[in-house]
Protein backbone atom coordinates (compact mmCIF):
# COMPACT_ATOMS: atom_id res chain seq x y z
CA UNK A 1 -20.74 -13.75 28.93
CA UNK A 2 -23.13 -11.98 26.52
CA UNK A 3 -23.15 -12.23 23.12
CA UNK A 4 -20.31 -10.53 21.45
CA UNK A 5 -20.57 -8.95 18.19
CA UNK A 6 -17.25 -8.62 16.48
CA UNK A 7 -16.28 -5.39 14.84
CA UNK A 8 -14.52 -6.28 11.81
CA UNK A 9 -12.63 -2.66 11.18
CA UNK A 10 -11.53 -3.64 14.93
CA UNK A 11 -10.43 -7.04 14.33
CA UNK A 12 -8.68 -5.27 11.14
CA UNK A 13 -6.76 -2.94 13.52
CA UNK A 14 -5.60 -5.95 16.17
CA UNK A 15 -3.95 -8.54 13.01
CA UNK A 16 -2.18 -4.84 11.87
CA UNK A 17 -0.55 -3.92 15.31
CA UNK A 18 0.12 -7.34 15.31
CA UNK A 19 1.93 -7.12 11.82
CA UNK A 20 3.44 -4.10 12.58
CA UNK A 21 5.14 -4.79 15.45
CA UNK A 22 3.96 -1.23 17.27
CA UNK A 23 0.64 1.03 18.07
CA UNK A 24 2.45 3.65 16.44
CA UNK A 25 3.42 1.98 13.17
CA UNK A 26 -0.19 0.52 12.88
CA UNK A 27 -1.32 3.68 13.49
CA UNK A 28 0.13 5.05 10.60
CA UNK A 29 -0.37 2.40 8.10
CA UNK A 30 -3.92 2.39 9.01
CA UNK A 31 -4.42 6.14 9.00
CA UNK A 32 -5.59 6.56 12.48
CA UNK A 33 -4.79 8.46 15.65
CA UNK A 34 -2.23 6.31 17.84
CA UNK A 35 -4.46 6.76 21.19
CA UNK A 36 -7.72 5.94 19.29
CA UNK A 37 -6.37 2.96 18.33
CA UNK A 38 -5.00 2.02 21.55
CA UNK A 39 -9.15 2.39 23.00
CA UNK A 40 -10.23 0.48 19.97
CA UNK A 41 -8.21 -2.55 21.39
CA UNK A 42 -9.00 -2.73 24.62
CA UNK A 43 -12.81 -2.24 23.97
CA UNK A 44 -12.33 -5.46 22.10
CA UNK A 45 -10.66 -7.37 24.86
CA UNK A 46 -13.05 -5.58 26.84
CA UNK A 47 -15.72 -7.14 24.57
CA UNK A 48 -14.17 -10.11 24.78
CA UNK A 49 -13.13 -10.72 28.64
CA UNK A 50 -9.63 -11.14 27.94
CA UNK A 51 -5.90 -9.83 27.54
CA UNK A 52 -5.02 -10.23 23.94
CA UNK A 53 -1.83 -7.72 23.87
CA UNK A 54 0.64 -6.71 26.21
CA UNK A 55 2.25 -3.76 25.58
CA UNK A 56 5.77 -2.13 26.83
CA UNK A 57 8.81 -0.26 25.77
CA UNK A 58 9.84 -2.74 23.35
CA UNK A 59 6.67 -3.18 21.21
CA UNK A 60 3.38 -5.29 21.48
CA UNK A 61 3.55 -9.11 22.77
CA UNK A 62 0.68 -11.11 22.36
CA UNK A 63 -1.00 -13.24 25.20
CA UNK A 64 -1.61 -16.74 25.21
CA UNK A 65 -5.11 -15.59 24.52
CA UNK A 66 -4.05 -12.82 21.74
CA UNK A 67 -1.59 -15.90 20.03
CA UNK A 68 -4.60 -18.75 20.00
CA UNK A 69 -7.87 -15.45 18.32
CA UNK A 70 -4.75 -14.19 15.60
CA UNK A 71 -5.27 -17.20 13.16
CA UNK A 72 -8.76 -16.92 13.68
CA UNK A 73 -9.08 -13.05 13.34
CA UNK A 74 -6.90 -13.47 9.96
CA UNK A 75 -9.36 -16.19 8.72
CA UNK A 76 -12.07 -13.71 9.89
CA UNK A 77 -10.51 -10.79 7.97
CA UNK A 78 -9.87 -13.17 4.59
CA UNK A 79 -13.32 -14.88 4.60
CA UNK A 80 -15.52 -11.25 5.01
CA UNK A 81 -13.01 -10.13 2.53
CA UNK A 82 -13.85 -12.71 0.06
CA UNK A 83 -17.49 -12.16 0.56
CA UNK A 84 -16.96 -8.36 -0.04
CA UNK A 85 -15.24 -9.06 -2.82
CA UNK A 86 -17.51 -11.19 -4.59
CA UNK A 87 -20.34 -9.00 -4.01
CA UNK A 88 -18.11 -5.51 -5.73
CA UNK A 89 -17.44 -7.96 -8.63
CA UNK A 90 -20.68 -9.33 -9.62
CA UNK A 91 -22.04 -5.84 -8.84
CA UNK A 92 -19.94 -4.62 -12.05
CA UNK A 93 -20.42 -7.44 -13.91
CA UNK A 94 -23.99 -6.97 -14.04
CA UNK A 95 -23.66 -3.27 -15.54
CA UNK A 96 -20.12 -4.22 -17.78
CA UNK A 97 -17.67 -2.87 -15.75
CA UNK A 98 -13.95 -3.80 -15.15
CA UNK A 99 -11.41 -2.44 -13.45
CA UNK A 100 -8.02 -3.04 -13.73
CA UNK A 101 -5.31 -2.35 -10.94
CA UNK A 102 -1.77 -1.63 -11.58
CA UNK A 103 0.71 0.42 -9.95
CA UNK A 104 3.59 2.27 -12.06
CA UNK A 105 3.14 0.79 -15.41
CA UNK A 106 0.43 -0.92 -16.35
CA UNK A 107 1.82 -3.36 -18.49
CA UNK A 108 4.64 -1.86 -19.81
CA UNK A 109 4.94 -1.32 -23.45
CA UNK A 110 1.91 -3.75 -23.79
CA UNK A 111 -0.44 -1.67 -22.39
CA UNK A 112 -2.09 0.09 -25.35
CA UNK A 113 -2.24 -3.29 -27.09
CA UNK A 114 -3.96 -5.03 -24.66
CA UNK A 115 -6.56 -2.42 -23.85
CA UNK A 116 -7.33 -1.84 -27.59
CA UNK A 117 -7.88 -5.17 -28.30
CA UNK A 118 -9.92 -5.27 -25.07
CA UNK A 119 -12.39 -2.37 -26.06
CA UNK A 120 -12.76 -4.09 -29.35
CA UNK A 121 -13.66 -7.67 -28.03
CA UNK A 122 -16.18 -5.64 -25.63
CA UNK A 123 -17.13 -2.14 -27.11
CA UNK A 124 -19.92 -1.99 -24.84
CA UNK A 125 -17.75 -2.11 -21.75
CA UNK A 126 -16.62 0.43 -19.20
CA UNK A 127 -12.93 -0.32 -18.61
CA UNK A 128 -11.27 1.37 -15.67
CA UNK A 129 -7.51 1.81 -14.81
CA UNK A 130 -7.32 1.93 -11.12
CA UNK A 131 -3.55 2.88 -9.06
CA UNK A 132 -3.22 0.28 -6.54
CA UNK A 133 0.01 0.61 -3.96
CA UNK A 134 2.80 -1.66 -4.44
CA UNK A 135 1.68 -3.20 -0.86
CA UNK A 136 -1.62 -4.38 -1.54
CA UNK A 137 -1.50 -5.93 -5.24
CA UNK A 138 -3.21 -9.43 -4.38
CA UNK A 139 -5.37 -7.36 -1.14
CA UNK A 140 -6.77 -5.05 -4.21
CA UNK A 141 -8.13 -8.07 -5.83
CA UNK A 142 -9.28 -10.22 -3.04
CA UNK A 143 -10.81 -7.40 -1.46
CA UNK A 144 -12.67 -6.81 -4.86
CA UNK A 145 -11.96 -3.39 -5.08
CA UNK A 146 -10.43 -4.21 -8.39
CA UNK A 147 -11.55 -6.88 -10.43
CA UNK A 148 -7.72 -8.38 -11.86
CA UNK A 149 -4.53 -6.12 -11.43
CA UNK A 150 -1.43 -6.33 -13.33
CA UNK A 151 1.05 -7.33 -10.60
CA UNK A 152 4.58 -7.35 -9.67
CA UNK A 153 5.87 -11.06 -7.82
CA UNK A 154 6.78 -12.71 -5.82
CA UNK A 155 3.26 -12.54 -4.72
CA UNK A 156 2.38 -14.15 -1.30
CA UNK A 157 0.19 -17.78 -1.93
CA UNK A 158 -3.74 -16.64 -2.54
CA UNK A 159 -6.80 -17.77 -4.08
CA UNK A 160 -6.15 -16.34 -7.39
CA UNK A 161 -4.80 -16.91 -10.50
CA UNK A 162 -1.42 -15.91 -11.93
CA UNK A 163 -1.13 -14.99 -15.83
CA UNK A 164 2.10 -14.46 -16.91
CA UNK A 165 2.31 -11.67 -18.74
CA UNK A 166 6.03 -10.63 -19.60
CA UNK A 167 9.86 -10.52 -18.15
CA UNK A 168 12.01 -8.05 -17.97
CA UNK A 169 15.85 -7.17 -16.95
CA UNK A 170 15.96 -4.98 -13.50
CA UNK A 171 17.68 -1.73 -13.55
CA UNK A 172 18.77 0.37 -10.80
CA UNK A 173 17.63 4.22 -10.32
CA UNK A 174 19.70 6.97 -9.32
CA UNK A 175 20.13 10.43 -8.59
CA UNK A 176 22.48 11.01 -12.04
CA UNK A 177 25.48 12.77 -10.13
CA UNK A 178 25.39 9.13 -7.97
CA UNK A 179 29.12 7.73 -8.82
CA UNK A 180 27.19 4.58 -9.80
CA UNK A 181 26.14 6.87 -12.74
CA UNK A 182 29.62 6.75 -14.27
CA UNK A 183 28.92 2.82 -15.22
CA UNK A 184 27.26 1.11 -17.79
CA UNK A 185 26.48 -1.58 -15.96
CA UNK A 186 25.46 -2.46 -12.61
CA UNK A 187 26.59 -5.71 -10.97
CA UNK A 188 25.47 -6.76 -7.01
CA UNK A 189 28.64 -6.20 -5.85
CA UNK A 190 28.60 -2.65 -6.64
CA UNK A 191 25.68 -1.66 -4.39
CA UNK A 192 27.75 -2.94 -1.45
CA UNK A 193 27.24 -0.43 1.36
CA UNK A 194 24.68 1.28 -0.67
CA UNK A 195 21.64 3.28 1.09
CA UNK A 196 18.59 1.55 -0.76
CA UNK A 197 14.73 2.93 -0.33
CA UNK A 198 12.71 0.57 1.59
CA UNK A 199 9.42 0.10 -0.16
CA UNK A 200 6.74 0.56 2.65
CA UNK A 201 4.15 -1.19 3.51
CA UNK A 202 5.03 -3.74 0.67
CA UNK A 203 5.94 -7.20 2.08
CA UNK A 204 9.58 -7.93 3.61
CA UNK A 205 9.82 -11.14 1.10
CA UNK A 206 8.27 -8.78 -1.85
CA UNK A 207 10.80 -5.90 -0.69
CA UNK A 208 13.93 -7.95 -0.73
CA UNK A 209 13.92 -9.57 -3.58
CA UNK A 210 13.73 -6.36 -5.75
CA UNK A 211 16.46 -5.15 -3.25
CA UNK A 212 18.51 -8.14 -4.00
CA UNK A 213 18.60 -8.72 -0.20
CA UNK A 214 20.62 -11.04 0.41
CA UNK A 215 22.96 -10.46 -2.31
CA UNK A 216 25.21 -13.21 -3.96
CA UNK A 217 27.70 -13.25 -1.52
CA UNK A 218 25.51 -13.10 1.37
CA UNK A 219 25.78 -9.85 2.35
CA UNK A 220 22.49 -7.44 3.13
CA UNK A 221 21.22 -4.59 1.54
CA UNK A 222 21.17 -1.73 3.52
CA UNK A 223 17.67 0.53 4.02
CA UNK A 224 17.17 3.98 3.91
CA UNK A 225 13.87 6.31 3.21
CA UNK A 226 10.62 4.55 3.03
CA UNK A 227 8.53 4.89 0.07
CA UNK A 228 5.10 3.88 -1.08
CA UNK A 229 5.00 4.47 -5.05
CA UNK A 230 6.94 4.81 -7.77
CA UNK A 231 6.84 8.62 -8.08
CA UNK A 232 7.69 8.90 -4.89
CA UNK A 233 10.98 6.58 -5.14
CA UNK A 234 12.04 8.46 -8.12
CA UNK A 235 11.88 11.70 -6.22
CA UNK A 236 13.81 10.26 -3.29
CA UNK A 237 16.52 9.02 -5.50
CA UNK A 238 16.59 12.21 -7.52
CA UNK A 239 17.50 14.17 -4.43
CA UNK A 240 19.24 11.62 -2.43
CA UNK A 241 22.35 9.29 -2.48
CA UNK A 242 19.12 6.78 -2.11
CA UNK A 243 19.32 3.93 -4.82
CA UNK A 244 16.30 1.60 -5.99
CA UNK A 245 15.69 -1.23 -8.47
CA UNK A 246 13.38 -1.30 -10.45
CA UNK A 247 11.58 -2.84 -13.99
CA UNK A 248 13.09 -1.79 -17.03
CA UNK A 249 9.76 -0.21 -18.46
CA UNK A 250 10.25 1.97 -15.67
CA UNK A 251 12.68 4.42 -17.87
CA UNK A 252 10.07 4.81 -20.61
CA UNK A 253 7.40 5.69 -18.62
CA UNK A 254 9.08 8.12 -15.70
CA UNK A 255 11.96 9.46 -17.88
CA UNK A 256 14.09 12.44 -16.00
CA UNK A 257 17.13 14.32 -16.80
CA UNK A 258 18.00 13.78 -12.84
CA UNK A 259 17.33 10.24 -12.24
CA UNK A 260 20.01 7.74 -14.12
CA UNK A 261 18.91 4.48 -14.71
CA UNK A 262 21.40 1.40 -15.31
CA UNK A 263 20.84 -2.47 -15.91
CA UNK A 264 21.73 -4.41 -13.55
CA UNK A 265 23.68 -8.05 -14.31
CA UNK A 266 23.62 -11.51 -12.55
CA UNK A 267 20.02 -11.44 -11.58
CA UNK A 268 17.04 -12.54 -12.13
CA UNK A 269 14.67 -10.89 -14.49
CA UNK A 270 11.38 -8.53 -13.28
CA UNK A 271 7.89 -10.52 -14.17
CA UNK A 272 4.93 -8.84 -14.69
CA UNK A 273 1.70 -11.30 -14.12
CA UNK A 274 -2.22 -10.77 -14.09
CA UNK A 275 -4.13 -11.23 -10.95
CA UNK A 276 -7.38 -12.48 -11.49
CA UNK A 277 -10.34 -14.69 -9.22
CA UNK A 278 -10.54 -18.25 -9.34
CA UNK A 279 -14.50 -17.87 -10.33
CA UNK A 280 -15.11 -17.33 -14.31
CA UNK A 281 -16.31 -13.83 -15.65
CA UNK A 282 -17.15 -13.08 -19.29
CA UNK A 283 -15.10 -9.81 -19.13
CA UNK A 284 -12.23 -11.14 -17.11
CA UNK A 285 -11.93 -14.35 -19.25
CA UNK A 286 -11.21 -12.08 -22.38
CA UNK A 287 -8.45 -9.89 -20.58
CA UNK A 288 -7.13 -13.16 -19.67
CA UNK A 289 -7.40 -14.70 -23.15
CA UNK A 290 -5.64 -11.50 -24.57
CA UNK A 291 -3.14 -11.01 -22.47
CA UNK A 292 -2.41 -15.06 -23.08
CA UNK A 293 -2.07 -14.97 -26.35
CA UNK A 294 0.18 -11.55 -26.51
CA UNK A 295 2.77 -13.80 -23.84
């Protein structure tokens, strides 16, 4: 065979029809044309002299071949990943940049704190705020497209550090004429039978803990609309019998007159941590250090 040189953007697209279970749904989570994607995939086993997928009614199967190159292809991914990522990073570094992901809200009611005493530790510094999707909150990081990101867990096991940065009580949103609406509290039991959002391309683990899936009795939540952000779930739930739960400083930041918001009892709290590398940076290490000593 001659020498193969792997595409990684194609190796990218076989671990995601892989994780998504269809062409179709890949398709659409990576923003491509279904039938381009489907030639992408077989110029690589083409490439590659063998079968890795088999495809039918039902969804994607992999081959023997397709099962033994997946663990490899996601090592592949992670490791050009990391080296991307440490490139992007040092690359700001050297010219006093940081930017900071976060989805929704920042860090809550912290968030002016923690970037003032930021700006004065390091006047000099550009300091970016950069939306990240609740899907891709440790990708974001390794991928270095941001350099730390305030986070939501549970967070799947990666090479970064967690920083605690504060709990909070879960509430659930609502349109406000939802009869939910009438109490002041929620408990599990109530959202029995309940149409909840799903939450995209977030992970199932990351998705069904905020849905409280299973609840306490053992029972499962049951899905609705997909969503991919927070203004997006609100507007769902606004015109929808749709529920979702959320973080408490969610009602500060994305107040409206037809959304109700109610705590919910019995469960555990939200937690709010900092992603950041493994690998020491001036700027990172004083986020870090403030956001420690503000825990």
């Amino acid at each position: 065979m001659a020498h193969v040189d792997l595409s990684v953007r194609i190796v990218r697209y076989f671990v995601a029809i892989v994780d998504a279970g269809t062409y179709t749904s890949a398709a659409e989570r990576l923003h491509v044309a279904t039938p381009s994607l489907s030639q992408q995939i077989r110029k690589l086993e083409r490439d590659l002299g063998v079968t890795l997928i088999d495809r039918d009614h039902r969804g994607v199967r992999l081959t023997p071949a397709g099962t033994e190159f997946l663990p490899i292809a996601i090592e592949l991914l992670a490791v050009h990943d990391r080296a991307v990522a440490v490139a992007r990073r040092r690359r700001r570094a050297s010219r006093n940049q940081l930017r900071i992901g976060f989805f929704a809200t920042v860090a809550g009611d912290r968030t002016r704190t923690i970037l003032d005493r930021l700006r004065e530790a390091a006047p000099d510094a550009d300091v970016q705020l950069v939306q990240i999707g609740w899907g891709e909150q440790s990708e974001a990081v390794l991928e270095g497209r941001v350099d730390v990101a305030f986070a939501r867990p549970p967070l799947a096991a990666t090479d970064l550090r967690e920083i605690p940065v504060l709990e909070e009580p879960r509430v659930l949103a609502m349109s406000a004429q939802n009869a939910l609406a009438s109490k002041r509290v929620i408990h599990p039991g109530d959202l029995a039978g309940v149409v909840q959002v799903n939450t995209g391309i977030a992970s199932e683990a990351w998705r069904n803990w905020w849905s409280i899936d299973p609840r306490p009795d053992g029972s499962r939540a049951r899905y609705g609309p997909v969503v991919h952000g927070t203004e997006e779930m609100l507007e769902v739930v606004a015109t929808s019998e749709a529920v979702a739960i959320t973080a408490e400083s969610v009602v500060s930041a994305f107040p409206r007159a037809d959304v109700a918001y109610r705590p919910i009892v019995d469960v555990e709290p939200a937690k709010l941590v900092l992603l950041a590398p493994l690998v020491s940076q001036p700027l990172i290490d004083e986020l870090i250090e403030i956001v420690t000593h503000l825990s």
